[in-house]
C-alpha atoms as a PDB file:
ATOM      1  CA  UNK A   1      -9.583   1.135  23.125  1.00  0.00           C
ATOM      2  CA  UNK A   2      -7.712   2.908  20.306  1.00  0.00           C
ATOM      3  CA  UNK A   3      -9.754   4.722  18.001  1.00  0.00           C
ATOM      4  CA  UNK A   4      -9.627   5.067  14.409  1.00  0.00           C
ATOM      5  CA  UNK A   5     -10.792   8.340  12.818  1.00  0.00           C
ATOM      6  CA  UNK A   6     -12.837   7.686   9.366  1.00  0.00           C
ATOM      7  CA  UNK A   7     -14.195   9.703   6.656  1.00  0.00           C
ATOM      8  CA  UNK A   8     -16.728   8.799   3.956  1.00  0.00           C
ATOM      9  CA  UNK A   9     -16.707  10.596   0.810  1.00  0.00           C
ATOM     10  CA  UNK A  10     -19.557   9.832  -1.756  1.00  0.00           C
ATOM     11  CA  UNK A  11     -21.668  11.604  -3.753  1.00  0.00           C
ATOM     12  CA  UNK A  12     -24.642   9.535  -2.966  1.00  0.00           C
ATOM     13  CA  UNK A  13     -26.429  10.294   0.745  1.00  0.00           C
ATOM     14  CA  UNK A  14     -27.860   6.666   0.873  1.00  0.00           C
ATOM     15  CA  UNK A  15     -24.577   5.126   0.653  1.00  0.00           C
ATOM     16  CA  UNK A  16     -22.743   7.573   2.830  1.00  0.00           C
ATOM     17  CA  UNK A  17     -25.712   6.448   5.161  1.00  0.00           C
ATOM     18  CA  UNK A  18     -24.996   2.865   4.994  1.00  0.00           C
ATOM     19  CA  UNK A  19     -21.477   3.330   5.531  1.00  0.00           C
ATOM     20  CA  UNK A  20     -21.693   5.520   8.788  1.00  0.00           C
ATOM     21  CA  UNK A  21     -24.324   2.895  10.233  1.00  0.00           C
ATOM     22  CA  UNK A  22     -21.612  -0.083   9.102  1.00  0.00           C
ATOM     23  CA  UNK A  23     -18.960   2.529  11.298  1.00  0.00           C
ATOM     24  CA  UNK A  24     -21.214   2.136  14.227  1.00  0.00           C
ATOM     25  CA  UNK A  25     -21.314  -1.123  14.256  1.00  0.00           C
ATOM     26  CA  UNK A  26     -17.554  -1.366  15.275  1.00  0.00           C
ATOM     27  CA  UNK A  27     -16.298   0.494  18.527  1.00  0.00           C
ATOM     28  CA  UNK A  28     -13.017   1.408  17.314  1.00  0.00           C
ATOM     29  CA  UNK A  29     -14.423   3.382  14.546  1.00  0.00           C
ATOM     30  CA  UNK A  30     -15.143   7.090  14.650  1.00  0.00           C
ATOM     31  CA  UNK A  31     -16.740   8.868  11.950  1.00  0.00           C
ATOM     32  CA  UNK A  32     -14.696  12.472  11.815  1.00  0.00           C
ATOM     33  CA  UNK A  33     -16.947  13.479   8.190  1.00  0.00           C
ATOM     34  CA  UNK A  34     -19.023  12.411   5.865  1.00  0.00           C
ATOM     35  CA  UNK A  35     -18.455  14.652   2.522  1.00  0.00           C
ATOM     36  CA  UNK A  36     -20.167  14.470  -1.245  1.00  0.00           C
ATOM     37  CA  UNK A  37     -17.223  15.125  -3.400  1.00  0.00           C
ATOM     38  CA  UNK A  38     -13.286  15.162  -3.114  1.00  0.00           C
ATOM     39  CA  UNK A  39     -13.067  18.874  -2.631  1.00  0.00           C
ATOM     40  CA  UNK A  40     -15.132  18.980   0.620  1.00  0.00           C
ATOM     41  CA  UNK A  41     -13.348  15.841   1.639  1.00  0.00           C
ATOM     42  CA  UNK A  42      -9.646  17.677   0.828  1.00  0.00           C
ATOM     43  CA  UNK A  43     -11.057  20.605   2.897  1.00  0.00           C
ATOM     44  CA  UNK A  44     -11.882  18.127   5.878  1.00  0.00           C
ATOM     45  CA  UNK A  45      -8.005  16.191   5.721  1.00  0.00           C
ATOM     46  CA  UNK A  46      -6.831  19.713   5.753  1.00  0.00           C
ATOM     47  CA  UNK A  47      -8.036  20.223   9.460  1.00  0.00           C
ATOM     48  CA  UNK A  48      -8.274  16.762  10.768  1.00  0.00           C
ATOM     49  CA  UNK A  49      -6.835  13.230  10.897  1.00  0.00           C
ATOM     50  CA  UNK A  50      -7.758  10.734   8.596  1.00  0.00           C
ATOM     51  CA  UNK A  51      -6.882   7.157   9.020  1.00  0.00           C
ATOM     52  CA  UNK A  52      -9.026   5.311   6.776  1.00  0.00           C
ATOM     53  CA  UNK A  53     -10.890   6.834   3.903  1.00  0.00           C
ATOM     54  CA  UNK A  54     -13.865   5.205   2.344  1.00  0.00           C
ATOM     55  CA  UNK A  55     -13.880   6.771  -1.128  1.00  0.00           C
ATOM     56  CA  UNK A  56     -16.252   6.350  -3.930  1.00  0.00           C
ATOM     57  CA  UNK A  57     -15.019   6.354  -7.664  1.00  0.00           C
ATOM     58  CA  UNK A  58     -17.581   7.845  -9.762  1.00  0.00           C
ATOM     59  CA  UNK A  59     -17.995  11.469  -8.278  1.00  0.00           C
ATOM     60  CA  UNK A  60     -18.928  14.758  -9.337  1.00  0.00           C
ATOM     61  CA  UNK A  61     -16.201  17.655  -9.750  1.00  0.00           C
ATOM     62  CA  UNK A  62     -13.737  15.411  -9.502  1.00  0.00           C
ATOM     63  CA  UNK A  63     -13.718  10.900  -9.470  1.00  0.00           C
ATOM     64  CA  UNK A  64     -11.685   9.304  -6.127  1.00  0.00           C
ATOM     65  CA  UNK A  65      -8.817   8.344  -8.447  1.00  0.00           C
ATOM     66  CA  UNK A  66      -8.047  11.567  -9.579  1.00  0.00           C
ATOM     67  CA  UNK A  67      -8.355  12.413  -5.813  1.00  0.00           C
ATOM     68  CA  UNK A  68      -6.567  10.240  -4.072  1.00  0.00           C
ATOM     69  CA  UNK A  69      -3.276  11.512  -6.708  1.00  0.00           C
ATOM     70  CA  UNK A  70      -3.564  14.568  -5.261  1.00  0.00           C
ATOM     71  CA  UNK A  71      -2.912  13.354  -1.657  1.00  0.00           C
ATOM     72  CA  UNK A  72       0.486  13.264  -0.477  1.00  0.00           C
ATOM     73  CA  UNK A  73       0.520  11.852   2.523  1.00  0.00           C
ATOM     74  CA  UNK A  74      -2.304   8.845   2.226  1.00  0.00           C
ATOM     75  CA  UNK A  75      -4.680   7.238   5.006  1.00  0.00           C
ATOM     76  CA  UNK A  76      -5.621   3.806   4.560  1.00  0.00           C
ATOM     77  CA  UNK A  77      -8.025   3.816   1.482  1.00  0.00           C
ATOM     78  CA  UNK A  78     -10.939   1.894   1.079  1.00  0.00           C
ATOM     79  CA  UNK A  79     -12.937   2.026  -2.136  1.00  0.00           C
ATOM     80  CA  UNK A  80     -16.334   1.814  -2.735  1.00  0.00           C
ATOM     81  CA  UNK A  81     -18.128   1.651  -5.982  1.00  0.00           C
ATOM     82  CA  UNK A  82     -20.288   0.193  -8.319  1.00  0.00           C
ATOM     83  CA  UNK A  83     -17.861  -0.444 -11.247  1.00  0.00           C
ATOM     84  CA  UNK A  84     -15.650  -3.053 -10.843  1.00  0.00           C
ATOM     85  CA  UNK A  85     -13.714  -2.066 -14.129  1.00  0.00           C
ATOM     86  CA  UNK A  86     -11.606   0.145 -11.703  1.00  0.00           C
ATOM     87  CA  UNK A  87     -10.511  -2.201  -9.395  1.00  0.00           C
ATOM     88  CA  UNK A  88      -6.772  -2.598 -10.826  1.00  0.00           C
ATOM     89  CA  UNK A  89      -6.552   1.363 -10.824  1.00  0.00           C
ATOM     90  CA  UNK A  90      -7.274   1.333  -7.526  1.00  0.00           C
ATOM     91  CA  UNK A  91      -4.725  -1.101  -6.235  1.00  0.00           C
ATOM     92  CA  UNK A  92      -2.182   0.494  -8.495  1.00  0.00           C
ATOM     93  CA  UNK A  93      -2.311   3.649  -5.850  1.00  0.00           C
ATOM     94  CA  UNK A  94      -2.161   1.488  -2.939  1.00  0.00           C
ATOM     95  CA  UNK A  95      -5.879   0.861  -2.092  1.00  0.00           C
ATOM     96  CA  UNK A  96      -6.071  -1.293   1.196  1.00  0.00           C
ATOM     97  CA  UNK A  97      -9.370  -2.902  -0.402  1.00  0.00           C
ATOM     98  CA  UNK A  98     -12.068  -2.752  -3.171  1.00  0.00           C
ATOM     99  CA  UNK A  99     -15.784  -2.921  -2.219  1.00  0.00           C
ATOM    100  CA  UNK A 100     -18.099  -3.376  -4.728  1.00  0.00           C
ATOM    101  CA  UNK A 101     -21.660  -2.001  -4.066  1.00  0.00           C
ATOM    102  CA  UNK A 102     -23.928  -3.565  -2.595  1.00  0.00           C
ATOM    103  CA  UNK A 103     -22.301  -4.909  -0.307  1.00  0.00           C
ATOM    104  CA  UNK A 104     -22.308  -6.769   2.982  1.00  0.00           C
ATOM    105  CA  UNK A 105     -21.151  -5.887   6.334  1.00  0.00           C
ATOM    106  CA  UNK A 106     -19.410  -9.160   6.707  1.00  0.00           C
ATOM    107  CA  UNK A 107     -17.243  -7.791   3.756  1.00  0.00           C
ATOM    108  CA  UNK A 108     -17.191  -4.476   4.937  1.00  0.00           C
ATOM    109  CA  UNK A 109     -15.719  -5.740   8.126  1.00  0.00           C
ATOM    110  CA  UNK A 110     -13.251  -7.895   6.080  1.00  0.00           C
ATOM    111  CA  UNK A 111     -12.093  -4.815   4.583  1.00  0.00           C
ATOM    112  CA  UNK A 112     -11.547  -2.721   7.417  1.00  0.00           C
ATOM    113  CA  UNK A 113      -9.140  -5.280   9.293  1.00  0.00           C
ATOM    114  CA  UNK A 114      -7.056  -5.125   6.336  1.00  0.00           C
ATOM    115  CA  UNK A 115      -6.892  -1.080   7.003  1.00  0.00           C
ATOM    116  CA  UNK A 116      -6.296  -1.608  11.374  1.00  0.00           C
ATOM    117  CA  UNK A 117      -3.974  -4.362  10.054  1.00  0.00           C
ATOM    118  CA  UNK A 118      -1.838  -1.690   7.996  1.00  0.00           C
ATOM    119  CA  UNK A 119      -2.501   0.631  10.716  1.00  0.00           C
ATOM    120  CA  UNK A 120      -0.993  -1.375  13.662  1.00  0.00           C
ATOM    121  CA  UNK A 121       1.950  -2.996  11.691  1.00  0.00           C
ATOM    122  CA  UNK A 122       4.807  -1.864  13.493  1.00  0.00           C
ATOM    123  CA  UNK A 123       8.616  -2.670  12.591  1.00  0.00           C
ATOM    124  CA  UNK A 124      10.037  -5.281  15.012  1.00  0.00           C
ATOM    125  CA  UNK A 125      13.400  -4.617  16.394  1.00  0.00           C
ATOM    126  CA  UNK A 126      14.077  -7.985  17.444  1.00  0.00           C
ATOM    127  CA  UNK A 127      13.742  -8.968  13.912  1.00  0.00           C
ATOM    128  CA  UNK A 128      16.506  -6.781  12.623  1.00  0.00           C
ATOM    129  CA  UNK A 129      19.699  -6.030  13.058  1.00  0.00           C
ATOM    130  CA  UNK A 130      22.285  -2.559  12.481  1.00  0.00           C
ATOM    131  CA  UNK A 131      22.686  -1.838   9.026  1.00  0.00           C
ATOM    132  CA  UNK A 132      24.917   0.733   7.446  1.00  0.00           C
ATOM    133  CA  UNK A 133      23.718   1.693   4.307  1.00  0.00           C
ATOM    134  CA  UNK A 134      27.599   2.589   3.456  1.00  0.00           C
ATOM    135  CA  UNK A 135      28.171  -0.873   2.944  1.00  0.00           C
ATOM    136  CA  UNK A 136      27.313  -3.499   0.111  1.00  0.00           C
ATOM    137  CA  UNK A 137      25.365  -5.991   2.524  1.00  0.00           C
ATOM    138  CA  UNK A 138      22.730  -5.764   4.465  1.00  0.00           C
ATOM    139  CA  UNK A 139      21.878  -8.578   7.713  1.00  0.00           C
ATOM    140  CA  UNK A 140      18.574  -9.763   8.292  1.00  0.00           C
ATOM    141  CA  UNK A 141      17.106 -11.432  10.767  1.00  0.00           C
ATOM    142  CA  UNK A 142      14.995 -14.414   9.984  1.00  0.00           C
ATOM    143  CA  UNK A 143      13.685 -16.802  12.650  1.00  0.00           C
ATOM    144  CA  UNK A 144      16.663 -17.724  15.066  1.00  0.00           C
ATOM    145  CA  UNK A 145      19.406 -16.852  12.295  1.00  0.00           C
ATOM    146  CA  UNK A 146      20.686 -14.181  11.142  1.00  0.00           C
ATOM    147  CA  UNK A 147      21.622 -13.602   6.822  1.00  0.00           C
ATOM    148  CA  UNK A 148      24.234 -11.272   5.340  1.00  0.00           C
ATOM    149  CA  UNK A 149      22.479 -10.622   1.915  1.00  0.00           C
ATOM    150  CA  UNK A 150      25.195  -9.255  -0.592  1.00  0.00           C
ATOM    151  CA  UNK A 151      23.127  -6.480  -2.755  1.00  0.00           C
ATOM    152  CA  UNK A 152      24.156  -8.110  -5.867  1.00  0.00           C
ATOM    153  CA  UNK A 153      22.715 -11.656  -4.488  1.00  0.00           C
ATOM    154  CA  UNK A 154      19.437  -9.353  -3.916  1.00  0.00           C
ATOM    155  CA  UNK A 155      16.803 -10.033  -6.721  1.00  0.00           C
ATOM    156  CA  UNK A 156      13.344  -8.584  -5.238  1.00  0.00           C
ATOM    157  CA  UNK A 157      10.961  -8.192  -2.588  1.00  0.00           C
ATOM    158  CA  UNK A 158       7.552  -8.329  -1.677  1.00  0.00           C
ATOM    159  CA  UNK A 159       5.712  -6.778   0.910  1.00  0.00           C
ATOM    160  CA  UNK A 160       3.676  -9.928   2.862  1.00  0.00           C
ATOM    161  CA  UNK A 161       1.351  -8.009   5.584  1.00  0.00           C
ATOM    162  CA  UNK A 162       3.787  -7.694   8.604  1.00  0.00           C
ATOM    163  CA  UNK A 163       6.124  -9.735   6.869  1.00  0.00           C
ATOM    164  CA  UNK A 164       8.409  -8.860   3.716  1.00  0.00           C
ATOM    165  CA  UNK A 165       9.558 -11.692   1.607  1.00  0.00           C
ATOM    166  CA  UNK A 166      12.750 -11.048   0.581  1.00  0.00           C
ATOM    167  CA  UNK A 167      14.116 -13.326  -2.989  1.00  0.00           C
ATOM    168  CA  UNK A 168      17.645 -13.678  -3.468  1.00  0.00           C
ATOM    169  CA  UNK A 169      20.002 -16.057  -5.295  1.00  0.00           C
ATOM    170  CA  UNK A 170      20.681 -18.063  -2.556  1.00  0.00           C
ATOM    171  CA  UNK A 171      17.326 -18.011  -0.191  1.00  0.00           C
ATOM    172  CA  UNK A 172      14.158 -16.941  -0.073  1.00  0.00           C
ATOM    173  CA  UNK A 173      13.690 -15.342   3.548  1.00  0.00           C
ATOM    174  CA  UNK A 174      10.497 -13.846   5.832  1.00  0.00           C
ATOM    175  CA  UNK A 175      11.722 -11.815   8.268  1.00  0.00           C
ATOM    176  CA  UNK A 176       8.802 -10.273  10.300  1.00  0.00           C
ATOM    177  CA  UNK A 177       9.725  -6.689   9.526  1.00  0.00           C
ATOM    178  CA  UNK A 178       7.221  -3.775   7.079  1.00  0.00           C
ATOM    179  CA  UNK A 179       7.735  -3.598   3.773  1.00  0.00           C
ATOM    180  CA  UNK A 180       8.460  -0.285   4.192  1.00  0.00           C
ATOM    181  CA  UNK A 181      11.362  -0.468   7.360  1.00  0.00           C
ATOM    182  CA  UNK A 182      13.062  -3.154   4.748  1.00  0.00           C
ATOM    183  CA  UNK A 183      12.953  -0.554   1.893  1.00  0.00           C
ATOM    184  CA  UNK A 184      14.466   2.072   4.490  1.00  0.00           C
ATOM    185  CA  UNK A 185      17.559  -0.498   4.360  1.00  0.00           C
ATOM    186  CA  UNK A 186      18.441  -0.427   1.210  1.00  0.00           C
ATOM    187  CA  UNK A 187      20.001   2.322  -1.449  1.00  0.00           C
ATOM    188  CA  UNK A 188      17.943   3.903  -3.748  1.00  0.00           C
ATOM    189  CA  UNK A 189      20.669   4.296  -6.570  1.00  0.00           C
ATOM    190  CA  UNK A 190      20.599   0.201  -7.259  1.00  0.00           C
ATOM    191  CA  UNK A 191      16.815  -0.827  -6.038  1.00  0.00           C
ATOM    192  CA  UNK A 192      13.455   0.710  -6.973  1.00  0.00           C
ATOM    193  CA  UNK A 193       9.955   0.487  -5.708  1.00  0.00           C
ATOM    194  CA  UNK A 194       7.935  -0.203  -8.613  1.00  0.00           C
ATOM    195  CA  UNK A 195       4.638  -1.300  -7.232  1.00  0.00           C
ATOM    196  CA  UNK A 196       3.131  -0.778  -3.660  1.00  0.00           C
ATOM    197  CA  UNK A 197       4.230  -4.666  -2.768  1.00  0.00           C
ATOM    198  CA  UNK A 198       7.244  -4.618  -4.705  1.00  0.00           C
ATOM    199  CA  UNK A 199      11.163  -3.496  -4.947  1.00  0.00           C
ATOM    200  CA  UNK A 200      13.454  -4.812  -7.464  1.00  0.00           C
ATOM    201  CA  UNK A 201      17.072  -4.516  -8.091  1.00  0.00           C
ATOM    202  CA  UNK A 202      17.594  -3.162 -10.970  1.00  0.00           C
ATOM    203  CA  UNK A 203      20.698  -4.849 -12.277  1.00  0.00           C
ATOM    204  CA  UNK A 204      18.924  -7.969 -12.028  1.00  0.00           C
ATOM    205  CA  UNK A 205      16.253  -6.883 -14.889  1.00  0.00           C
ATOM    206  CA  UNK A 206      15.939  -9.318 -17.678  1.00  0.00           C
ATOM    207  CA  UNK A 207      13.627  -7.523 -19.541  1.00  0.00           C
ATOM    208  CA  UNK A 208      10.834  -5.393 -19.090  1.00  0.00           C
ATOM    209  CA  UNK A 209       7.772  -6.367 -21.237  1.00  0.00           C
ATOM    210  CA  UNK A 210       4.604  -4.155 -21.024  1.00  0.00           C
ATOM    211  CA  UNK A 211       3.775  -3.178 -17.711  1.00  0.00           C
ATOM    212  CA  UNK A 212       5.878  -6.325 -16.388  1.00  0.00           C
ATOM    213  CA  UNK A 213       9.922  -6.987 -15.229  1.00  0.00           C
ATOM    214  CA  UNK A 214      11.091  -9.879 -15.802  1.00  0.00           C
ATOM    215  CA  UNK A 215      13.677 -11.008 -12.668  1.00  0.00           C
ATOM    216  CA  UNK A 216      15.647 -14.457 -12.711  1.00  0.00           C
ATOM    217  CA  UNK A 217      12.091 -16.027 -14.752  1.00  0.00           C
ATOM    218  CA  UNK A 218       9.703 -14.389 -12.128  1.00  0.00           C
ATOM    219  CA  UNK A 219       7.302 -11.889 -13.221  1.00  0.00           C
ATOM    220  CA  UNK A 220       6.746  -8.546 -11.463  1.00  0.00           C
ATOM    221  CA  UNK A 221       4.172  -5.931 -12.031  1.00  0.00           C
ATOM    222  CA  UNK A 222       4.813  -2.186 -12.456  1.00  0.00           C
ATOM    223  CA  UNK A 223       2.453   0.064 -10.596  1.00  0.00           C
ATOM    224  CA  UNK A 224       0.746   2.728 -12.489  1.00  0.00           C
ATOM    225  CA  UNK A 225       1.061   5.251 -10.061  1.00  0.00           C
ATOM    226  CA  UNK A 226       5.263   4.026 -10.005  1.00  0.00           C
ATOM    227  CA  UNK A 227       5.588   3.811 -13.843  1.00  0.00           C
ATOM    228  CA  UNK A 228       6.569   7.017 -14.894  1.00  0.00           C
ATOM    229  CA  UNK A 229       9.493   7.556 -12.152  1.00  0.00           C
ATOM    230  CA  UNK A 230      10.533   3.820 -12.904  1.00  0.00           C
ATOM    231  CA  UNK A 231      11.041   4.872 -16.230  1.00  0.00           C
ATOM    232  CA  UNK A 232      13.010   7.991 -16.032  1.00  0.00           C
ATOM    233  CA  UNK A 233      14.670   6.184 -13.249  1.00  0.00           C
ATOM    234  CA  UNK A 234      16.186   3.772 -15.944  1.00  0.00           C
ATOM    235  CA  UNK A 235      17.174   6.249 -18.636  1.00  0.00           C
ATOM    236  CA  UNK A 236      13.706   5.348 -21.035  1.00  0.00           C
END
């Protein structure tokens, strides 16, 4: 059985407590550190592998926001807190899930199959097909057929757990590829990532209202953490 290495960081011992005995519970779990602030838990990533980080929010020295910016290469990140007020922050940087305290280990189990999930995702070649980013099309492989999606017909799309739903102006397709192998397809001078589910094409922008794009009448959020590059990105 594949294990998956874990570290708790919170500044309270009961709850660090509670979340190694929740760890034991499951057998492909393996506790690598338990730390009570980010800088011990920085020290820790430094020296050993991280795949899912249980993080609390309100911390001394420094809170697991703040943190988790600092991290440039992140592990799957599971917060846990007793404020629910940062729960949109948290998804903004890509949080995997959101426990409030107290809570169960039914939820707590919830939570960590979305991280394995994440974690096992692997791109599947017989879902895609040779692409030449030299070109003005990509192909894509949905079901038995396979699409030639002009990048001007390309509108947005939307990561979908091993699937990425892809919007144009002719179809809406699901090929069973990552988010992030479909993003590897396509050039970064005419589409943007603008949220951790999202890339747009940015010719196809309406209007951007608040923290919002507006594409062909849908609505599309703008990540915190992507806001400022989007931005410069388009000249504002």
């Amino acid at each position: 059985m594949q294990k998956f290495n874990c570290l708790i960081v919170d500044d309270e011992p009961i709850a660090r407590d509670i979340l190694k005995t929740y760890c034991g519970h499951l057998d492909n779990l393996e506790v690598v550190g338990m730390c009570g602030n980010a800088l011990q838990a920085k020290a820790v990533m430094q020296q050993q592998k991280v795949d899912i980080l249980f993080l609390d929010i309100n911390m001394p020295v420094m809170d697991g926001i703040a943190f988790l910016k600092t991290l440039k290469k992140q592990p799957q990140v599971i917060f846990t807190t007793a404020y629910k007020e940062h729960a949109v922050d948290a998804f903004d940087l890509a949080a995997c899930d959101y426990l409030l305290k107290p809570f169960s280990l039914e939820r707590f189990i919830i939570a960590v199959d979305k991280a394995l999930e994440h974690l096992q995702e692997q791109p599947r070649p017989a879902e895609t097909v040779y692409n030449d980013k030299t070109t003005d099309y990509i192909f894509i492989k949905a079901g038995d057929k396979i699409f030639k999606i002009e990048h001007d017909e390309l509108l947005y799309a939307e990561a979908n757990g091993n699937y990425t739903k892809i919007v144009t102006t002719q179809h809406t397709l699901s090929p069973a590829m990552t988010f992030s192998s479909f993003e590897e397809l396509l050039p970064p001078t005419l589409f943007l990532r603008i949220h951790r589910s999202f890339i747009i094409n940015k010719a196809k922008i309406s209007h951007i209202e608040g923290n919002r794009v507006f594409i062909n009448g849908a609505e599309i959020p703008i990540g915190q953490n992507y806001r400022e590059a989007f931005l410069k990105h388009i000249g504002l």
